[in-house]
Structure formats: structure tokens, C-alpha cells
N, C-alpha and C. Protein backbone atom coordinates (compact mmCIF):
# COMPACT_ATOMS: atom_id res chain seq x y z
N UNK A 1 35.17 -12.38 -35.63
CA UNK A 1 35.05 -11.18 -36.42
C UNK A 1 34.13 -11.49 -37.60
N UNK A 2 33.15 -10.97 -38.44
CA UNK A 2 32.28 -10.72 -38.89
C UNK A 2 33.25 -10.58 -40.19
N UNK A 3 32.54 -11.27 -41.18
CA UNK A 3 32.88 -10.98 -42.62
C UNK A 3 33.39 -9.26 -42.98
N UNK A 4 31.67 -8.64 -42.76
CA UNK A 4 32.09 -7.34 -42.86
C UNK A 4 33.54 -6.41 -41.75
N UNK A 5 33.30 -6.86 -41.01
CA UNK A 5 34.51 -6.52 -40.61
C UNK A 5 35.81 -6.52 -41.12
N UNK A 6 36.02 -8.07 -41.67
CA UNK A 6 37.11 -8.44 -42.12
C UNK A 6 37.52 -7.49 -43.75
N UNK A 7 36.19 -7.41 -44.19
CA UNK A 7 36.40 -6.67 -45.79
C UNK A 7 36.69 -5.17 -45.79
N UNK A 8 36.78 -4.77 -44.57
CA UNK A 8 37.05 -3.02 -44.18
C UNK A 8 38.59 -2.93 -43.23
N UNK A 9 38.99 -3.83 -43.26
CA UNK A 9 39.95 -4.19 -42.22
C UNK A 9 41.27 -3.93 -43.20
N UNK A 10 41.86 -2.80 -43.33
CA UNK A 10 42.90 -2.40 -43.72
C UNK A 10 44.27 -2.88 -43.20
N UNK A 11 45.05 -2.74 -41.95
CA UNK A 11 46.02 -3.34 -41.01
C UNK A 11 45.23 -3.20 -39.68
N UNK A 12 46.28 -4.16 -38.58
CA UNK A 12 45.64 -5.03 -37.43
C UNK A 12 47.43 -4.83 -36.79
N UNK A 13 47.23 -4.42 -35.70
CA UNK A 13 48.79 -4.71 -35.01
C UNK A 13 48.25 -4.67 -33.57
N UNK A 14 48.96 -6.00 -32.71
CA UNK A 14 48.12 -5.97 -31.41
C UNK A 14 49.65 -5.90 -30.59
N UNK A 15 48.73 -5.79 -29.55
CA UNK A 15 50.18 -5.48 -28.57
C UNK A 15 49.77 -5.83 -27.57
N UNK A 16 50.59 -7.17 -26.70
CA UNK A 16 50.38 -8.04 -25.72
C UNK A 16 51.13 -7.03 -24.17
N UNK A 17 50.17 -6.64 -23.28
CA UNK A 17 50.67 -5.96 -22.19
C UNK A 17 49.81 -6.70 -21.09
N UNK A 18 50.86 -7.57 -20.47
CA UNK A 18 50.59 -8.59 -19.40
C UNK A 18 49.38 -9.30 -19.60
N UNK A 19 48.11 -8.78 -18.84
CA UNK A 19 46.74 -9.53 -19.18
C UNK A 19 46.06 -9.25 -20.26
N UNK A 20 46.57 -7.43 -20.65
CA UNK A 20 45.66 -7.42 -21.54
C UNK A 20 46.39 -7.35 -22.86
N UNK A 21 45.81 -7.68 -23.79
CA UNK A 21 45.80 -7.03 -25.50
C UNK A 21 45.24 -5.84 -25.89
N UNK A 22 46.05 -5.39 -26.79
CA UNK A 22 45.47 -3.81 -27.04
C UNK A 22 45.46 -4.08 -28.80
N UNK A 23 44.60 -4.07 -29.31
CA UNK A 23 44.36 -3.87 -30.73
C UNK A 23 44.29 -2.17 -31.45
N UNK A 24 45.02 -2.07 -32.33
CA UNK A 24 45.25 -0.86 -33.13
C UNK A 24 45.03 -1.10 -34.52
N UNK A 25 43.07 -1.20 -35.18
CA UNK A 25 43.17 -1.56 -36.40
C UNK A 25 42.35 -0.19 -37.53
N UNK A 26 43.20 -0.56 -38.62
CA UNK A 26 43.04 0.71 -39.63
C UNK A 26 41.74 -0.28 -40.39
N UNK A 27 41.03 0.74 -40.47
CA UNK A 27 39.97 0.51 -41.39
C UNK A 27 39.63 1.14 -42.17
N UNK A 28 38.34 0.94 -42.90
CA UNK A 28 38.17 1.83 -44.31
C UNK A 28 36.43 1.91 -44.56
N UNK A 29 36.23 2.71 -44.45
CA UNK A 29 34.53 2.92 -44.71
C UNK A 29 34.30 2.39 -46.06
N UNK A 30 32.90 2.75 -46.14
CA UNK A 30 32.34 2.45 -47.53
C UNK A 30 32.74 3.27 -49.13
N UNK A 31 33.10 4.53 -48.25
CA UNK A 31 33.44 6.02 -48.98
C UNK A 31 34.59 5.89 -49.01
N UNK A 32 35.49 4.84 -48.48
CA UNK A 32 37.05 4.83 -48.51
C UNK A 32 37.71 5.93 -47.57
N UNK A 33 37.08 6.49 -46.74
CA UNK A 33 37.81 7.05 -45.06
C UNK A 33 38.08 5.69 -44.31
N UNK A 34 39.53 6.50 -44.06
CA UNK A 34 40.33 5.68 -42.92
C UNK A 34 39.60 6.05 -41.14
N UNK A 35 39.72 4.77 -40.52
CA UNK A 35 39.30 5.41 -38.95
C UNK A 35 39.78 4.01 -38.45
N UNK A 36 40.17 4.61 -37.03
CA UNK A 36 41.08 3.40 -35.91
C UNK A 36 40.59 2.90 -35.12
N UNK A 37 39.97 1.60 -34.98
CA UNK A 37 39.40 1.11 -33.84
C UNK A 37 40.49 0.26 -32.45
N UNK A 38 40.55 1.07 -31.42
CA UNK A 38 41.13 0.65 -30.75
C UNK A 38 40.80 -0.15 -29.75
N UNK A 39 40.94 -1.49 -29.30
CA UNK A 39 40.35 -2.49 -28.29
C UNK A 39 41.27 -3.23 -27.69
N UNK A 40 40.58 -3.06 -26.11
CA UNK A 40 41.05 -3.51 -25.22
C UNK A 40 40.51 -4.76 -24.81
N UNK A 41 41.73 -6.04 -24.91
CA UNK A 41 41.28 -7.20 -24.29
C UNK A 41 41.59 -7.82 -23.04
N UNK A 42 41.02 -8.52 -22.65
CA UNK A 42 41.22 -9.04 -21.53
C UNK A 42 40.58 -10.00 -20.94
N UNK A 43 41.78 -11.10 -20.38
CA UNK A 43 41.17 -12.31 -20.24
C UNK A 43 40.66 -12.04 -18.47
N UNK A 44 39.06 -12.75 -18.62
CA UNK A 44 38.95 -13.18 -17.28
C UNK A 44 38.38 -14.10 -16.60
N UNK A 45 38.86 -14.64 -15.51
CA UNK A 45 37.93 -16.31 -15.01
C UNK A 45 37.13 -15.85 -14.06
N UNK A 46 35.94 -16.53 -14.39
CA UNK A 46 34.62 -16.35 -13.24
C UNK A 46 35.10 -17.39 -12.45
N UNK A 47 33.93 -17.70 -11.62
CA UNK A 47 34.38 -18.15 -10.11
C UNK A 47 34.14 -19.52 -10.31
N UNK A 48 33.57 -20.01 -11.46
CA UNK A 48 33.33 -21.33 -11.81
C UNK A 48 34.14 -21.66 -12.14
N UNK A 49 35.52 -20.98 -13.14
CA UNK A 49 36.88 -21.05 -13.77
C UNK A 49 36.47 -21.30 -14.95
N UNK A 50 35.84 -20.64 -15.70
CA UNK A 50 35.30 -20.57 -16.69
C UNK A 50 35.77 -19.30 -17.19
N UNK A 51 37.26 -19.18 -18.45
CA UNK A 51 37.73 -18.13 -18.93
C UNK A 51 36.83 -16.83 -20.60
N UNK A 52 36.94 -16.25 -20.04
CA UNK A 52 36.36 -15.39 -21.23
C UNK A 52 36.91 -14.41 -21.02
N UNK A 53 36.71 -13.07 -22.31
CA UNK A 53 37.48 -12.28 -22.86
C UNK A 53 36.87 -10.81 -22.30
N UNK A 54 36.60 -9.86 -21.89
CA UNK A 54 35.96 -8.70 -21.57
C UNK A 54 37.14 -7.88 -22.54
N UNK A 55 36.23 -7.30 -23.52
CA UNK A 55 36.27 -6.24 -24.59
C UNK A 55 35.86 -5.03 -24.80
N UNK A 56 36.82 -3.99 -24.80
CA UNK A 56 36.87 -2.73 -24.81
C UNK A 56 36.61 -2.15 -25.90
N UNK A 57 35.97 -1.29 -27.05
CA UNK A 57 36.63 -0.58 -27.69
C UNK A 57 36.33 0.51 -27.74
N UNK A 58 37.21 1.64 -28.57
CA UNK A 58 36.59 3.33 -29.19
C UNK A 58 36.84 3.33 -30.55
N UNK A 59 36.44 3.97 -31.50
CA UNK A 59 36.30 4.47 -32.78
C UNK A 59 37.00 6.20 -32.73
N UNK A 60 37.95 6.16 -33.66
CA UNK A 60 38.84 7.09 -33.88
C UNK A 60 38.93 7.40 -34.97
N UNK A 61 38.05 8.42 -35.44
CA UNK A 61 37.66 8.94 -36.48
C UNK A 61 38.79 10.07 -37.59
N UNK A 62 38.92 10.29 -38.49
CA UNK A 62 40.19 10.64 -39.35
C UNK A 62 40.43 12.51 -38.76
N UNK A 63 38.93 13.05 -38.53
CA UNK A 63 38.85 14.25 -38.09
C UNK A 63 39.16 14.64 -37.01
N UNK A 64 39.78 13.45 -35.96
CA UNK A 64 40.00 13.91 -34.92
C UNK A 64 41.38 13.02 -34.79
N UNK A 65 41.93 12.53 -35.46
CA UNK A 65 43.75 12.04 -35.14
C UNK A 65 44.69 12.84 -34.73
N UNK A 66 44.37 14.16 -35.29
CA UNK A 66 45.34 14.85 -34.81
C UNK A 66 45.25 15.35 -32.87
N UNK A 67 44.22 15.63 -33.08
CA UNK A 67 43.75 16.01 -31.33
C UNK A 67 44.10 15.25 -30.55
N UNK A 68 43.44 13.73 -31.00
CA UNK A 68 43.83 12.44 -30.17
C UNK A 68 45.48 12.30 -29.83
N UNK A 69 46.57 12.60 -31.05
CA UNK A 69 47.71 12.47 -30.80
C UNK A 69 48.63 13.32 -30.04
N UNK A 70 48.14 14.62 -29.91
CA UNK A 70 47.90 15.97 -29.02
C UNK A 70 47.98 15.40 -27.57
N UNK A 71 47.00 14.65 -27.52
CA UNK A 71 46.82 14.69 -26.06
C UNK A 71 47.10 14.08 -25.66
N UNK A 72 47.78 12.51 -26.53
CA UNK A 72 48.45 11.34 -26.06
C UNK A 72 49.38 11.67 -25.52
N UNK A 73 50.20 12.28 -26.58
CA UNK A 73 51.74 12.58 -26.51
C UNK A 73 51.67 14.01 -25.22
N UNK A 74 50.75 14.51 -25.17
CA UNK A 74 50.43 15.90 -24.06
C UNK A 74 50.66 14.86 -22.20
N UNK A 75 50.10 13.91 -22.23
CA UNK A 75 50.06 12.83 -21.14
C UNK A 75 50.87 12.51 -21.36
N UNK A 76 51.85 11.80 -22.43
CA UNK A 76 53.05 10.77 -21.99
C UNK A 76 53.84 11.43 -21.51
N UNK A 77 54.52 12.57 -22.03
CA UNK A 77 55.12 13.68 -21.56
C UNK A 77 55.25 14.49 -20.39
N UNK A 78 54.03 14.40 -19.91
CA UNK A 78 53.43 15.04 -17.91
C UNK A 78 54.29 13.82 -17.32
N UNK A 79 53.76 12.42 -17.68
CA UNK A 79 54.03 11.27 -16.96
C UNK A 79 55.85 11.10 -16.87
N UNK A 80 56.32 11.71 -17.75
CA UNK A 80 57.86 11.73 -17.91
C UNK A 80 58.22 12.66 -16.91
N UNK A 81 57.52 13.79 -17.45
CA UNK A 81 58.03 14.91 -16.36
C UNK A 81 57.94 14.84 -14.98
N UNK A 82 56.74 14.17 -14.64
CA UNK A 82 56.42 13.66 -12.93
C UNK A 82 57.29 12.74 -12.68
N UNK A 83 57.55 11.33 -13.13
CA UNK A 83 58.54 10.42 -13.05
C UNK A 83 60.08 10.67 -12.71
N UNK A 84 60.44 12.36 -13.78
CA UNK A 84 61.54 12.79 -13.27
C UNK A 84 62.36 12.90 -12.12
């Protein structure tokens, strides 16, 4: 991680799900807006067995949290109801 990174880096909470890691970090612009970068990790071995990381992320901007949480919770909810 990059200095600048680290100096905008508000909280960091990761969450270990089997292979991958899922990062949920609060940050802080220059202007002092909050926005969520969410990344997906994951370990993988090439055929040489040579391990490295393949990295996901999106940017989740303060103007759109609410929508995003809309539609999370809109999906977890289908997935409950189908599961039923």
C-alpha cells in the first residue's frame, strides 16, 4: 500500500471467506468525503507453483451508499426467500 493510501485510510476490516479476502475500507478524500473501497482477494498458484494474489476492487462513493445498500439488502433477501 502506498503512503498516500495509507494517509486517507480512515478504518480497514477484512473478512477471510475460504480463498478469498474481502476488504471493506473507509477513506477520506482531500475535501474530507468519506468513500468505500471494496476488494477482493485472492490467492492463486500458476502452474509453476508460484503463488500470487489476483485483486479486485470498486470505489463506493458517499452519493450512492444508500442505493448500494438498497440493493444489497434487495438480493440478500430474494436469496432468503428462494432458499425458503
Amino acid at each position: 500500500m502506498s503512503s498516500s493510501d495509507q494517509n486517507n485510510e480512515i478504518y480497514s476490516k477484512a473478512v477471510r471467506a475460504g480463498k478469498r479476502t474481502y476488504f471493506f475500507d473507509v477513506k477520506s478524500t482531500k475535501s474530507n468525503d468519506l468513500y468505500i473501497t471494496l476488494t477482493e482477494s485472492k490467492k492463486v498458484v500458476s502452474e509453476d507453483g508460484y503463488e500470487n494474489y489476483q485483486k479486485h476492487k470498486i470505489f463506493l462513493y458517499k452519493e450512492d451508499f444508500e442505493k448500494f445498500k438498497e440493493g444489497l439488502e434487495d438480493v440478500l433477501n430474494k436469496i432468503e426467500e428462494l432458499r425458503g
